[in-house]
C-alpha atoms as a PDB file:
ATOM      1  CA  UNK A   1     132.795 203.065 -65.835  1.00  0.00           C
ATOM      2  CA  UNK A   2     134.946 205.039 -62.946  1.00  0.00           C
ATOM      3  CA  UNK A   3     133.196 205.422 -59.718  1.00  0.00           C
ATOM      4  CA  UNK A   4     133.708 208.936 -58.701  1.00  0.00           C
ATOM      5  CA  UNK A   5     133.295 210.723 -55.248  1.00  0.00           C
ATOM      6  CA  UNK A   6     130.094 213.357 -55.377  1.00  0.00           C
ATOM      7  CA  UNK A   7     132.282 216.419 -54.484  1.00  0.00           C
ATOM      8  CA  UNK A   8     134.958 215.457 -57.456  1.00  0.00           C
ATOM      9  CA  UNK A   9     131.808 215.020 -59.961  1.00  0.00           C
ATOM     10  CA  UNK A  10     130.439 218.444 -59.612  1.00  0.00           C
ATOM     11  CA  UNK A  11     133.950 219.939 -59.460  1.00  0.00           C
ATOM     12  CA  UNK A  12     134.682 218.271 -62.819  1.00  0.00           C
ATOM     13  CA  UNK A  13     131.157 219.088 -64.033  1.00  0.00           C
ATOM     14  CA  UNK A  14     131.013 223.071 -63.190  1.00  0.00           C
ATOM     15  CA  UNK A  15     134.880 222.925 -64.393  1.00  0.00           C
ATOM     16  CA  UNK A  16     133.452 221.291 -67.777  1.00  0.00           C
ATOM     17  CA  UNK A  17     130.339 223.852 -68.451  1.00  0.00           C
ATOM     18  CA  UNK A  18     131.862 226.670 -67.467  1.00  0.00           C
ATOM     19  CA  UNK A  19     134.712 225.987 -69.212  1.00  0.00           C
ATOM     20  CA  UNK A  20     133.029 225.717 -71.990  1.00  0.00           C
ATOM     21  CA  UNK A  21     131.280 229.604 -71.146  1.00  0.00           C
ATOM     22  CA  UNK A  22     134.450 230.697 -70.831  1.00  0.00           C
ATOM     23  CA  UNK A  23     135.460 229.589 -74.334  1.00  0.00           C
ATOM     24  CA  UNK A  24     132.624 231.012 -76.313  1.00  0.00           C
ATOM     25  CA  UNK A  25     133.257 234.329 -74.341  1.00  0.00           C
ATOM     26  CA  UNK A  26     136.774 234.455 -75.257  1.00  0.00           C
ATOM     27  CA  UNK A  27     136.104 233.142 -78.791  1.00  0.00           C
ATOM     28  CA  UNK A  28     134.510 236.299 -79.306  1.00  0.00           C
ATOM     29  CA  UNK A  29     130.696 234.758 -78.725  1.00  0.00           C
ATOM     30  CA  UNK A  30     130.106 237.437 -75.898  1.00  0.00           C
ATOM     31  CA  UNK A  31     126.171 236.179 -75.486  1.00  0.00           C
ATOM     32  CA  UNK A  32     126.449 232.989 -75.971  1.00  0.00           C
ATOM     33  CA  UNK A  33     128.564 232.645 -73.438  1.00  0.00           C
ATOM     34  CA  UNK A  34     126.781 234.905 -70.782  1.00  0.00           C
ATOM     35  CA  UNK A  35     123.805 232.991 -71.686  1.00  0.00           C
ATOM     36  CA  UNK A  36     125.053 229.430 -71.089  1.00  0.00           C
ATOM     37  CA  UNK A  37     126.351 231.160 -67.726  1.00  0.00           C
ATOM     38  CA  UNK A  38     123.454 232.481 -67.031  1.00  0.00           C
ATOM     39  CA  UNK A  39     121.525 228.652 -67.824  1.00  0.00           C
ATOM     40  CA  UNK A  40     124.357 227.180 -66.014  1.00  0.00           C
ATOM     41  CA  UNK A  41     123.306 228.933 -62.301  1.00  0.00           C
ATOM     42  CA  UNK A  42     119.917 228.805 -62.806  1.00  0.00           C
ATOM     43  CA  UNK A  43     120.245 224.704 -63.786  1.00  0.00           C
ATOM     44  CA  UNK A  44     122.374 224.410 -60.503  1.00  0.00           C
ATOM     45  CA  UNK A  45     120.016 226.800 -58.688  1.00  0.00           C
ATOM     46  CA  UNK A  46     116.703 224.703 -59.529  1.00  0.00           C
ATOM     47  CA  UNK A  47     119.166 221.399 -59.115  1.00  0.00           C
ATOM     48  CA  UNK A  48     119.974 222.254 -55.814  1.00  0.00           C
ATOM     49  CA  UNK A  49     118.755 219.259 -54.120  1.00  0.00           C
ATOM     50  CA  UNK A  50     121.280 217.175 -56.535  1.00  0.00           C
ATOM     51  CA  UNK A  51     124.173 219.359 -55.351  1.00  0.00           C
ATOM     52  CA  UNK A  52     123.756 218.652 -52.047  1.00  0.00           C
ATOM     53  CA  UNK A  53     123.360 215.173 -52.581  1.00  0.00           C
ATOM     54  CA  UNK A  54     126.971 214.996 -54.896  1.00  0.00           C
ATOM     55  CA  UNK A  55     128.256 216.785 -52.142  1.00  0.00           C
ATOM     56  CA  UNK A  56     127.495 214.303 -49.707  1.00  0.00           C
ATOM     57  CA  UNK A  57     128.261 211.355 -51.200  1.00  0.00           C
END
């Protein structure tokens, strides 16, 4: 296991799942990927507590 700063964690996280978003979008999965957007804020939204905390640390 890699011990990785907070800050480079969610960068490589939101980079990961929004990534993958933007795949199905371009694929040609228009909703799909607007909807795991769309889960994707909210999940960071409701999370926020855990951002702040990555971002700290």
């Amino acid at each position: 296991m890699i011990a990785t700063p907070g800050p480079l964690r969610l960068l490589l996280e939101l980079a990961v799942f929004f990534g993958g978003a933007t795949a199905l979008y371009a694929a040609g999965s228009r909703t799909l990927g607007v909807l795991l957007a769309g889960v994707l804020v909210v999940y960071h939204l409701v999370s926020w507590d855990r951002v702040l905390w990555l971002l700290r640390h």
